[in-house]
PDB file of N, CA and C in Angstrom:
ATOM      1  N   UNK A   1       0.847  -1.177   0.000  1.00  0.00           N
ATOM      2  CA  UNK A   1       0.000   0.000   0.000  1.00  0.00           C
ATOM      3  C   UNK A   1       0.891   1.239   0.000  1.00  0.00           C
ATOM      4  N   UNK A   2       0.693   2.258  -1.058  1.00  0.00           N
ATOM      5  CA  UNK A   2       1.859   3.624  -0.855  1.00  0.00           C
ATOM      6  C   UNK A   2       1.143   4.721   0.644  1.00  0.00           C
ATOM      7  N   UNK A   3       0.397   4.285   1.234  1.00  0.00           N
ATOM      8  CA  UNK A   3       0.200   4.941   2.230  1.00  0.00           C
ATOM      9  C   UNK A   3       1.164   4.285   3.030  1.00  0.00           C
ATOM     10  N   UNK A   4       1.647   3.017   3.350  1.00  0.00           N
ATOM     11  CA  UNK A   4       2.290   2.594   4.352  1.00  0.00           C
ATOM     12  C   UNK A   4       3.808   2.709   4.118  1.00  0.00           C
ATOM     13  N   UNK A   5       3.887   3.175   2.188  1.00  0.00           N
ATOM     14  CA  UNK A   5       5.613   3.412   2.140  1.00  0.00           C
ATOM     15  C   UNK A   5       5.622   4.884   2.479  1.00  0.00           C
ATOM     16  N   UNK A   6       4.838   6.251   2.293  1.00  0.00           N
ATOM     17  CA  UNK A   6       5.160   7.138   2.778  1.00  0.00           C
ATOM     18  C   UNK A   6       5.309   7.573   4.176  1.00  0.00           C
ATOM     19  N   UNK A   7       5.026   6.585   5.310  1.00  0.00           N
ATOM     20  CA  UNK A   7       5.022   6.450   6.202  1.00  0.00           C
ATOM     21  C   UNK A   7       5.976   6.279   7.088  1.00  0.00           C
ATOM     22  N   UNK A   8       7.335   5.853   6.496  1.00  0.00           N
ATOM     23  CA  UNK A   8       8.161   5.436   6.955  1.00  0.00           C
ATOM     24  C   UNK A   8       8.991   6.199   8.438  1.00  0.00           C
ATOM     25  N   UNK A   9       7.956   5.422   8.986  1.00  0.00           N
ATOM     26  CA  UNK A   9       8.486   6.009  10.566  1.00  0.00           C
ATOM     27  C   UNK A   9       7.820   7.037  11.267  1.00  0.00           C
ATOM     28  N   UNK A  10       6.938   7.510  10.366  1.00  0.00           N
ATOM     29  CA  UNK A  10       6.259   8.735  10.636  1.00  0.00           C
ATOM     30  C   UNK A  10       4.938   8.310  11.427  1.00  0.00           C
ATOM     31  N   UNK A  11       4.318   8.846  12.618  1.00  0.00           N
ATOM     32  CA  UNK A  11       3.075   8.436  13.156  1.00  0.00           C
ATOM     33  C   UNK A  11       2.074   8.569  12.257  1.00  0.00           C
ATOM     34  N   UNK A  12       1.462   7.416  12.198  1.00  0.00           N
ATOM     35  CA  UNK A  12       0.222   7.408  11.194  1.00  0.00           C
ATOM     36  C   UNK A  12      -0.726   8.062  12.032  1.00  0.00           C
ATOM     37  N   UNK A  13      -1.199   8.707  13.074  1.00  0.00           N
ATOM     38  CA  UNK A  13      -1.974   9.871  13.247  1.00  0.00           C
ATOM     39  C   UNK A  13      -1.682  10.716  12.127  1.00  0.00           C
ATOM     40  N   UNK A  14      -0.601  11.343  12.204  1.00  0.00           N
ATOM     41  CA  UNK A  14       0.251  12.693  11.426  1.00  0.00           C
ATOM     42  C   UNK A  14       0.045  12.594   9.764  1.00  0.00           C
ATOM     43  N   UNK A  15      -0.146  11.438   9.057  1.00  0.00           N
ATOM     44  CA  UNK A  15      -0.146  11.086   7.847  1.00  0.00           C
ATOM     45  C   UNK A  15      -1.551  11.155   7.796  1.00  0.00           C
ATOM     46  N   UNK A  16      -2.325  10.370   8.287  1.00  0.00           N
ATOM     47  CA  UNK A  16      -3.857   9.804   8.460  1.00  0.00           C
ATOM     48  C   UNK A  16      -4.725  11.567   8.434  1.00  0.00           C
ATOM     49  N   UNK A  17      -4.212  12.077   9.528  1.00  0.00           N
ATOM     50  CA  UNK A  17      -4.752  13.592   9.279  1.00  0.00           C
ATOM     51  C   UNK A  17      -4.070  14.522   8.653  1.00  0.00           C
ATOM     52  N   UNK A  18      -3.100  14.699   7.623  1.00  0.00           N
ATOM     53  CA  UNK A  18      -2.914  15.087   6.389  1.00  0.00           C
ATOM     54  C   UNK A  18      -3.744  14.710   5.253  1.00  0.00           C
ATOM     55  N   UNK A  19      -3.622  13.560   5.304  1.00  0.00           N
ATOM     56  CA  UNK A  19      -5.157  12.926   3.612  1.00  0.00           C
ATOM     57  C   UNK A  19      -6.313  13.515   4.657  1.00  0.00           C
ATOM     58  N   UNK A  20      -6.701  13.331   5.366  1.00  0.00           N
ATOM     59  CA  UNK A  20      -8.200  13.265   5.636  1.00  0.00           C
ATOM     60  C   UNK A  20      -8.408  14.907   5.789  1.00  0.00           C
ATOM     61  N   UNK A  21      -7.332  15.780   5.825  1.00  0.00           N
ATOM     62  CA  UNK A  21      -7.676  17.204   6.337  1.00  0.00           C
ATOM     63  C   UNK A  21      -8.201  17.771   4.452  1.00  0.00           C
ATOM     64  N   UNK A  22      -6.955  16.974   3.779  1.00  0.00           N
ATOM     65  CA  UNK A  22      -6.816  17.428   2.244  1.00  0.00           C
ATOM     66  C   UNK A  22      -8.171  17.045   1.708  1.00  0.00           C
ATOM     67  N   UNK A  23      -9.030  16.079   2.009  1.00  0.00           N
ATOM     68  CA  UNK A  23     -10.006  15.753   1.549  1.00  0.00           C
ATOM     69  C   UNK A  23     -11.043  16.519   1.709  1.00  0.00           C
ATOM     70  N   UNK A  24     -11.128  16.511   3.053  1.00  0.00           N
ATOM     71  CA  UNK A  24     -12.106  17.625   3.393  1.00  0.00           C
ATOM     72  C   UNK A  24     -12.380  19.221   2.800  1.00  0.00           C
ATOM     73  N   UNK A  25     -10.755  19.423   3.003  1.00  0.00           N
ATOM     74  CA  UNK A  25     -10.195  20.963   2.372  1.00  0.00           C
ATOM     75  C   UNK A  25     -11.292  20.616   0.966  1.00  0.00           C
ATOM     76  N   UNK A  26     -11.162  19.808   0.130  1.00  0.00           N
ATOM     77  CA  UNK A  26     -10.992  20.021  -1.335  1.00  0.00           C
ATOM     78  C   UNK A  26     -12.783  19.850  -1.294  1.00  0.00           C
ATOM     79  N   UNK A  27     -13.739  19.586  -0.237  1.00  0.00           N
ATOM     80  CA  UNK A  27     -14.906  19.532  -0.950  1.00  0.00           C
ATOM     81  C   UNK A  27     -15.877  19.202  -1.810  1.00  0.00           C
ATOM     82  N   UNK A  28     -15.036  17.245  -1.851  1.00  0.00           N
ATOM     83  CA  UNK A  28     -15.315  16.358  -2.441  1.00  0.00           C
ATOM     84  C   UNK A  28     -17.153  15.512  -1.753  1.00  0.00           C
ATOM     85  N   UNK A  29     -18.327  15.843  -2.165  1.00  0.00           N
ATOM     86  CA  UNK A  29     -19.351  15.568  -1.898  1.00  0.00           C
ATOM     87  C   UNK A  29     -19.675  14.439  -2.755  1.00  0.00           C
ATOM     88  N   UNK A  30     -20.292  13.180  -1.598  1.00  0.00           N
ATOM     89  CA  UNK A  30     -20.700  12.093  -2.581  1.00  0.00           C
ATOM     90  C   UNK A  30     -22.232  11.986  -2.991  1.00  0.00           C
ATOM     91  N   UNK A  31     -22.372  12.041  -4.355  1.00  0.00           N
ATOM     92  CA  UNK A  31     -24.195  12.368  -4.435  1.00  0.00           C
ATOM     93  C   UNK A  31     -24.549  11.103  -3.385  1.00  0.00           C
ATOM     94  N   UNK A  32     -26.139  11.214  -3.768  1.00  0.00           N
ATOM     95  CA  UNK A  32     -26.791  10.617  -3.626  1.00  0.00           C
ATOM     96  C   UNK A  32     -27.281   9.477  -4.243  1.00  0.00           C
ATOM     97  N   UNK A  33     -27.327   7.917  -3.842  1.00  0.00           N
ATOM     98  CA  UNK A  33     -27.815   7.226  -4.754  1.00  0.00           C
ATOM     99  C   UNK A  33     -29.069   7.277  -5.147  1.00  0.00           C
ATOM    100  N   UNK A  34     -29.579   7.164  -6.344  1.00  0.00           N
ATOM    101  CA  UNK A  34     -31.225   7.385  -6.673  1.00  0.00           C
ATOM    102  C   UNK A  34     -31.880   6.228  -6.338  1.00  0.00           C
ATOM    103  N   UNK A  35     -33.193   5.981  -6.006  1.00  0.00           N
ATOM    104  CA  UNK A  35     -33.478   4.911  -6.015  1.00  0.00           C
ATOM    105  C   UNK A  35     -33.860   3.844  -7.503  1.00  0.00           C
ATOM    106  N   UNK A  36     -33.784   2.719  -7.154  1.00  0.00           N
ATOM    107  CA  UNK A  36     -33.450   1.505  -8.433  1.00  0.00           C
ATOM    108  C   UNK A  36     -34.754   0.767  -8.422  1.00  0.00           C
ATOM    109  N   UNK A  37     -35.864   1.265  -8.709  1.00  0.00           N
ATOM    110  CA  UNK A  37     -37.026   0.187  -9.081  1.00  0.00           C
ATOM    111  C   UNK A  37     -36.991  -1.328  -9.865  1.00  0.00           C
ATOM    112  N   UNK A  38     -37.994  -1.737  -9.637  1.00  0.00           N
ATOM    113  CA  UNK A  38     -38.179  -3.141 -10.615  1.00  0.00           C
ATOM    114  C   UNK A  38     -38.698  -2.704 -11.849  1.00  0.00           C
ATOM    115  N   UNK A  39     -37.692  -2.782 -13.149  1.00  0.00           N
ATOM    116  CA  UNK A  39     -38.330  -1.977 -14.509  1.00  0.00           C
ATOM    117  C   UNK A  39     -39.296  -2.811 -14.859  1.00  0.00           C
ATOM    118  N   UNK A  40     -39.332  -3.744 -14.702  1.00  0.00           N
ATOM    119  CA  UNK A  40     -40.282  -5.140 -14.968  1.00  0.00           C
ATOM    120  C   UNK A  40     -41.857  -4.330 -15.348  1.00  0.00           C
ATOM    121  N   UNK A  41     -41.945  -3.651 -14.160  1.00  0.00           N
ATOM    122  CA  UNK A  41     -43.058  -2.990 -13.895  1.00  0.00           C
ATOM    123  C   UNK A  41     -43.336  -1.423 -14.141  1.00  0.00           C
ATOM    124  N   UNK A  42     -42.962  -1.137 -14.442  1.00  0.00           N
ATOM    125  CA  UNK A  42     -42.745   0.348 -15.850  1.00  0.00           C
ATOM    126  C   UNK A  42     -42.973   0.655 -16.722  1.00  0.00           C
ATOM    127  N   UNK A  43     -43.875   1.708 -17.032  1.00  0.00           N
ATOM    128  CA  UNK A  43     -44.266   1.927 -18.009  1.00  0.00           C
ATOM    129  C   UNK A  43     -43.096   2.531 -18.696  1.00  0.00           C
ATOM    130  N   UNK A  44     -42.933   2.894 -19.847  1.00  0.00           N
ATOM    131  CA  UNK A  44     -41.760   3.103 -20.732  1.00  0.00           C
ATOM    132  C   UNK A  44     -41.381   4.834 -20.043  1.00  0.00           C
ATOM    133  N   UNK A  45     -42.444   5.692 -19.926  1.00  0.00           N
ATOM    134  CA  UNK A  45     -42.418   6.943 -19.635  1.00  0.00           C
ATOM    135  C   UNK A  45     -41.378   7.032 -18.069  1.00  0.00           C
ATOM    136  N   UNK A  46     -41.658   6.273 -17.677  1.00  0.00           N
ATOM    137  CA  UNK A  46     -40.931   6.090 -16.180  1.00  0.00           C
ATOM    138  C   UNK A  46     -39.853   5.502 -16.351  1.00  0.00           C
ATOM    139  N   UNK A  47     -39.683   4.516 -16.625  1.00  0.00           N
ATOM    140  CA  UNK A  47     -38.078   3.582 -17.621  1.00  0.00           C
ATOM    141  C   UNK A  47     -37.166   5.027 -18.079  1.00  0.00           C
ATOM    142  N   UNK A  48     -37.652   5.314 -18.545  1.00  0.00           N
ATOM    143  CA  UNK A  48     -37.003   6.753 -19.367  1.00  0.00           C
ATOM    144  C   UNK A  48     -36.768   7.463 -17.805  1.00  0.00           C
ATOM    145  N   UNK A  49     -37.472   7.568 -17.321  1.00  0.00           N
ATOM    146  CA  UNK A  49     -36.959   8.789 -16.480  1.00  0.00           C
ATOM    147  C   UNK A  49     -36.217   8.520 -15.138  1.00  0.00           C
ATOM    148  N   UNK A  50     -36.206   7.165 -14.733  1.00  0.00           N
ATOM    149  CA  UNK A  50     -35.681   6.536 -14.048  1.00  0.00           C
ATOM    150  C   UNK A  50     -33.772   6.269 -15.010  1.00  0.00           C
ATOM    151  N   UNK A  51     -33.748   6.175 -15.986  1.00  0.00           N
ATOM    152  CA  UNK A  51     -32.630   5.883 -16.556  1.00  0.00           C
ATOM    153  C   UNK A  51     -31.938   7.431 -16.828  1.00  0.00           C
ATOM    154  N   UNK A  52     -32.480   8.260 -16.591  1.00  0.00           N
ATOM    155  CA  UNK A  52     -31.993   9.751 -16.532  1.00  0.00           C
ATOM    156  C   UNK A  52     -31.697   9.921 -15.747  1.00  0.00           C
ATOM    157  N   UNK A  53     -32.365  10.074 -14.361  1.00  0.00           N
ATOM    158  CA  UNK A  53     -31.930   9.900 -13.221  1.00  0.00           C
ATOM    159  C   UNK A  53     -30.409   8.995 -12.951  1.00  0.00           C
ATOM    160  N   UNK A  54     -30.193   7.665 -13.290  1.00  0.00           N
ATOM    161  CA  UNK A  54     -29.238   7.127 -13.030  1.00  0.00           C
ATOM    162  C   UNK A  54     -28.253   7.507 -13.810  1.00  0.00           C
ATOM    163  N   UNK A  55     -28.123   8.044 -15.271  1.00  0.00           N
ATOM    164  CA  UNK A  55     -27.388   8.951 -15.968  1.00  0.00           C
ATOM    165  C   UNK A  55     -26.663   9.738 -15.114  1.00  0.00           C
ATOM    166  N   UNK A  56     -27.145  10.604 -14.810  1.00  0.00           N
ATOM    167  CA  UNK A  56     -27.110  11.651 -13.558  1.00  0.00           C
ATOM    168  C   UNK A  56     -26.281  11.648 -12.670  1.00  0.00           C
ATOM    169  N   UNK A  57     -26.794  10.680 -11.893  1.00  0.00           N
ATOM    170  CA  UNK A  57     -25.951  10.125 -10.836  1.00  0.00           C
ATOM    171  C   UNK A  57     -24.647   9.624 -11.210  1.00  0.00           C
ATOM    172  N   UNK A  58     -24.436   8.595 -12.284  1.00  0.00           N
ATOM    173  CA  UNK A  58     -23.531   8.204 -12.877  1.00  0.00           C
ATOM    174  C   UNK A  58     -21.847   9.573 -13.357  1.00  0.00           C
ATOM    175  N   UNK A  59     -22.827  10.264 -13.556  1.00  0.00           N
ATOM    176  CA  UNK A  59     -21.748  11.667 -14.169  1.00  0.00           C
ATOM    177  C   UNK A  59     -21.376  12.409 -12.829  1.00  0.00           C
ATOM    178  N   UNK A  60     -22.492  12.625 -11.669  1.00  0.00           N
ATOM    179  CA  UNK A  60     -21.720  12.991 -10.473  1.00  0.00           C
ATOM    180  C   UNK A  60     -21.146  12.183  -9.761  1.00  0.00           C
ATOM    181  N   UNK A  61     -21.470  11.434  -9.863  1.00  0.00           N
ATOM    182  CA  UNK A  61     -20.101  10.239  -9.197  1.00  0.00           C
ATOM    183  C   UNK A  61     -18.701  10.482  -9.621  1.00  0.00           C
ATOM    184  N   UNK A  62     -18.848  10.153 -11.132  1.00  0.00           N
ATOM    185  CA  UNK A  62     -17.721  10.370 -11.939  1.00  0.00           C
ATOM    186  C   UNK A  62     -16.961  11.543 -11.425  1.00  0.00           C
ATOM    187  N   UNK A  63     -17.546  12.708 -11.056  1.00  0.00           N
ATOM    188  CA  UNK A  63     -16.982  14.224 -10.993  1.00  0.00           C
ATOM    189  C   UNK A  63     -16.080  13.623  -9.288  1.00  0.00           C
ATOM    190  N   UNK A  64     -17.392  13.245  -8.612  1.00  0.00           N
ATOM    191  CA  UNK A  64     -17.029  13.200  -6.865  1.00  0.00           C
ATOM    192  C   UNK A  64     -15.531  11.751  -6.835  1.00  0.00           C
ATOM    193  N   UNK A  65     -15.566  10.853  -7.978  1.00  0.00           N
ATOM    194  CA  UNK A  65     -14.065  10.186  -8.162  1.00  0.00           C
ATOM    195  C   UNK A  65     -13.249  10.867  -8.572  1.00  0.00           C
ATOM    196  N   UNK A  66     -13.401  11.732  -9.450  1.00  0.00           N
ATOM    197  CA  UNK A  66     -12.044  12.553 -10.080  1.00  0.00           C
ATOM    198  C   UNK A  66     -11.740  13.625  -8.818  1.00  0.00           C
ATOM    199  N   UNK A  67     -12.395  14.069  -7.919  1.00  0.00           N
ATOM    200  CA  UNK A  67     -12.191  15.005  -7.160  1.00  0.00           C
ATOM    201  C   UNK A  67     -11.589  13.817  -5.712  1.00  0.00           C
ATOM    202  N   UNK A  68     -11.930  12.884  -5.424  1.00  0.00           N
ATOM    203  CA  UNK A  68     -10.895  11.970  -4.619  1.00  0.00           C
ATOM    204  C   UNK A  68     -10.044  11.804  -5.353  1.00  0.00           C
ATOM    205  N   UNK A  69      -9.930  11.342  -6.068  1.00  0.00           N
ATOM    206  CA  UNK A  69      -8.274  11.528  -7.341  1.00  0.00           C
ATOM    207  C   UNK A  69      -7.428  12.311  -6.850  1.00  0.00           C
ATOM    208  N   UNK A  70      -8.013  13.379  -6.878  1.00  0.00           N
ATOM    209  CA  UNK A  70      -7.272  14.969  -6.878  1.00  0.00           C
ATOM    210  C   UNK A  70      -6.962  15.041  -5.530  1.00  0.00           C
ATOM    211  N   UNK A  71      -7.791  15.021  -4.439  1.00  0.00           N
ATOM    212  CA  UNK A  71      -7.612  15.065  -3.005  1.00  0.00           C
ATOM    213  C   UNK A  71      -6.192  14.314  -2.876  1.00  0.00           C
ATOM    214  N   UNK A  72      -6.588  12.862  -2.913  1.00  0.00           N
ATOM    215  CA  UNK A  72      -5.487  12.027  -2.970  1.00  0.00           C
ATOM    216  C   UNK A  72      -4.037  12.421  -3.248  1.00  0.00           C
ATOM    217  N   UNK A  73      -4.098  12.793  -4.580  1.00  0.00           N
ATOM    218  CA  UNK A  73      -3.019  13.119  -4.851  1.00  0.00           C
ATOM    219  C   UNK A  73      -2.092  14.405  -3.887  1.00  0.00           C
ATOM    220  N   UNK A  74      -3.039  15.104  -3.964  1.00  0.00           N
ATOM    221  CA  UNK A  74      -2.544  16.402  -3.114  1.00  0.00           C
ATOM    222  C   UNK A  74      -2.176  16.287  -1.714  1.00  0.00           C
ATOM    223  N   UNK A  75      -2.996  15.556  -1.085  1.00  0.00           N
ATOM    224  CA  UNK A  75      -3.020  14.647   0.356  1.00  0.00           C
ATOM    225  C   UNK A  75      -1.361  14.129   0.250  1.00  0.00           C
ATOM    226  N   UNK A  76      -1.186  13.218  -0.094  1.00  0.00           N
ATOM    227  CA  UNK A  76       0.123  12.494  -1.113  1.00  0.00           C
ATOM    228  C   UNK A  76       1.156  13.341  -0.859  1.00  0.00           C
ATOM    229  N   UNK A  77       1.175  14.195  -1.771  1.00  0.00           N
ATOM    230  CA  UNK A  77       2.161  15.142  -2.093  1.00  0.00           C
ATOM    231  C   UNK A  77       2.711  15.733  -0.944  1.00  0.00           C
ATOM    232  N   UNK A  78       1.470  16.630  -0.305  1.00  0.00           N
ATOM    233  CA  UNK A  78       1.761  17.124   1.248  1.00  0.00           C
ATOM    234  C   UNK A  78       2.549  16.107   2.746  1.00  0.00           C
ATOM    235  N   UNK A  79       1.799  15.005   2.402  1.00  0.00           N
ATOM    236  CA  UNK A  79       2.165  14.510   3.429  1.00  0.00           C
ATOM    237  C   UNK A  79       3.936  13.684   3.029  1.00  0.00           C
ATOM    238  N   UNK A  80       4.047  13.734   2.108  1.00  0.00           N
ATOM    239  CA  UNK A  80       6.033  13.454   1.183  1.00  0.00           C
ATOM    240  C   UNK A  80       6.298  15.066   1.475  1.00  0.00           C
ATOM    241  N   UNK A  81       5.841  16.126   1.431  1.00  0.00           N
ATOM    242  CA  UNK A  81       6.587  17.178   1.829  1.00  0.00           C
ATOM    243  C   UNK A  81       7.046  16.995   3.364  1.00  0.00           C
ATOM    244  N   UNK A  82       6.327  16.900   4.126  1.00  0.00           N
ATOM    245  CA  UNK A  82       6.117  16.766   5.490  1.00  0.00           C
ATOM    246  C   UNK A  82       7.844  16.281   5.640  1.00  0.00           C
ATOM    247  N   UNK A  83       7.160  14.538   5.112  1.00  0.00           N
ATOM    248  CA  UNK A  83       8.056  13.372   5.539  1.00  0.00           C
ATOM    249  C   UNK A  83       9.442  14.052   5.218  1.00  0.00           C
ATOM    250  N   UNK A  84       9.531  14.127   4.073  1.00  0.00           N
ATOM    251  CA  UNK A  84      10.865  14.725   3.189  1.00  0.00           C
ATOM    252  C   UNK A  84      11.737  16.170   4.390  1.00  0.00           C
ATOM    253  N   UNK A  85      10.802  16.790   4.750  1.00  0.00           N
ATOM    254  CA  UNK A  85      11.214  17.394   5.721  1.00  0.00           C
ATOM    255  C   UNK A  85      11.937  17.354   6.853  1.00  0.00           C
ATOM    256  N   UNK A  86      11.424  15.998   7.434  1.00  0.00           N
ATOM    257  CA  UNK A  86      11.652  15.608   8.773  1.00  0.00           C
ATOM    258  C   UNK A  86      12.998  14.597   8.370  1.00  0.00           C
ATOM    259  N   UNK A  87      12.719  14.423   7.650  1.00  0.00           N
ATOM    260  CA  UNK A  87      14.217  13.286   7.438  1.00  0.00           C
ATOM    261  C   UNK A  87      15.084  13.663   6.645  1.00  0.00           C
ATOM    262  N   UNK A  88      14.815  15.061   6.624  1.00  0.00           N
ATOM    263  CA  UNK A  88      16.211  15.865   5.883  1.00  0.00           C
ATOM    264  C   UNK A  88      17.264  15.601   6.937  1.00  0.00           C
ATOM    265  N   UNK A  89      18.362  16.007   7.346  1.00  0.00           N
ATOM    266  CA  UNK A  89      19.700  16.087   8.378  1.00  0.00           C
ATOM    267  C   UNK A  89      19.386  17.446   8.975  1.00  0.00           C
ATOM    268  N   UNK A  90      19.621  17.510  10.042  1.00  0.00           N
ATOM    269  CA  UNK A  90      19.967  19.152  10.547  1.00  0.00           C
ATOM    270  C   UNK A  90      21.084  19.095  10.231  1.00  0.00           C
ATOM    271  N   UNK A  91      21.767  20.577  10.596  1.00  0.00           N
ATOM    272  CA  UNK A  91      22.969  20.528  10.666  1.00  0.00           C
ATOM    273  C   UNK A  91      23.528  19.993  11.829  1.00  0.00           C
ATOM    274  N   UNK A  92      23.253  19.551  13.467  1.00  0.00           N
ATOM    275  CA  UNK A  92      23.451  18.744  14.231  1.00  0.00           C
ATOM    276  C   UNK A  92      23.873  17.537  13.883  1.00  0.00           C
ATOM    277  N   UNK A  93      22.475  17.496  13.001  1.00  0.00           N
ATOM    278  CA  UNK A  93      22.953  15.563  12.524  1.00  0.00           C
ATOM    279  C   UNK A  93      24.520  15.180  11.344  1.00  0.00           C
ATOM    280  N   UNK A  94      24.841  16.586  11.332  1.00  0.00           N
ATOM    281  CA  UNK A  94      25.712  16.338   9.946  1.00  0.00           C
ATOM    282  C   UNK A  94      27.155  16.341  10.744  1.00  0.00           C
ATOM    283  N   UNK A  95      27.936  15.838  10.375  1.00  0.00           N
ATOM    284  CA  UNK A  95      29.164  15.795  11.020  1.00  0.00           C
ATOM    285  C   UNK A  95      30.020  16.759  10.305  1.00  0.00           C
ATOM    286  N   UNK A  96      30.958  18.038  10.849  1.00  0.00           N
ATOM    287  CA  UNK A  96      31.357  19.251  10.306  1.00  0.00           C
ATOM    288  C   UNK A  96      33.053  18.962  10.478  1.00  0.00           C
ATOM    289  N   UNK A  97      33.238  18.790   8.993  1.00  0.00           N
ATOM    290  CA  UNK A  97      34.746  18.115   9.071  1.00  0.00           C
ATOM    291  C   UNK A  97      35.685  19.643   8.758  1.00  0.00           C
ATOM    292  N   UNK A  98      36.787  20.062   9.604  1.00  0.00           N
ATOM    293  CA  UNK A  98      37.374  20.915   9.466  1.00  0.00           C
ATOM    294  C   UNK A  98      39.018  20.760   8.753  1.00  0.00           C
ATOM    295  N   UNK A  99      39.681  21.669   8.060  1.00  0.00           N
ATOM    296  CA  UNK A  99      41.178  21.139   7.921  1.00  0.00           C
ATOM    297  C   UNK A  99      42.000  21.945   8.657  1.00  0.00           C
TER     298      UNK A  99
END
């Protein structure tokens, strides 16, 4: 899982609420599912409008995945800045060779 390689060593609190803050930030809303009748029993006028409806839904979904996509990624990114940060060297950690 690349959540558990960016992790490396890092408290998964600290990671866990980086994605979940980024998600939120970004305002990713999941529709609503429509409801799914028995077409069996449908007149064609309703078939039709019931299949619009799920159209619908189908394309905001689509939008509300590409926008976890995006979260994700950004989530991602931030939380490798973080990491990348912390496991840079101070200059403490560096050993200062003189001549």
């Amino acid at each position: 899982m690349v959540f558990n390689r960016l992790s490396r060593g890092a408290p998964f609190a600290l990671t866990a609420a980086l994605i979940s803050s980024s998600v939120a930030a970004q305002g990713c809303l999941k529709p609503a599912p429509p409801g799914v009748p028995d077409k069996s029993n449908l007149d064609a006028a309703t078939r039709n409008a019931v299949t619009a409806q799920i159209d619908a839904y189908i394309a905001t979904m689509n939008q509300y995945l590409a926008c976890l996509e995006q979260s994700d990624a950004v989530a991602r990114a931030e939380a490798k800045q973080i990491l990348d940060r912390w496991a840079a060297p101070a200059v403490t950690d560096i050993q200062v060779v003189t001549d």
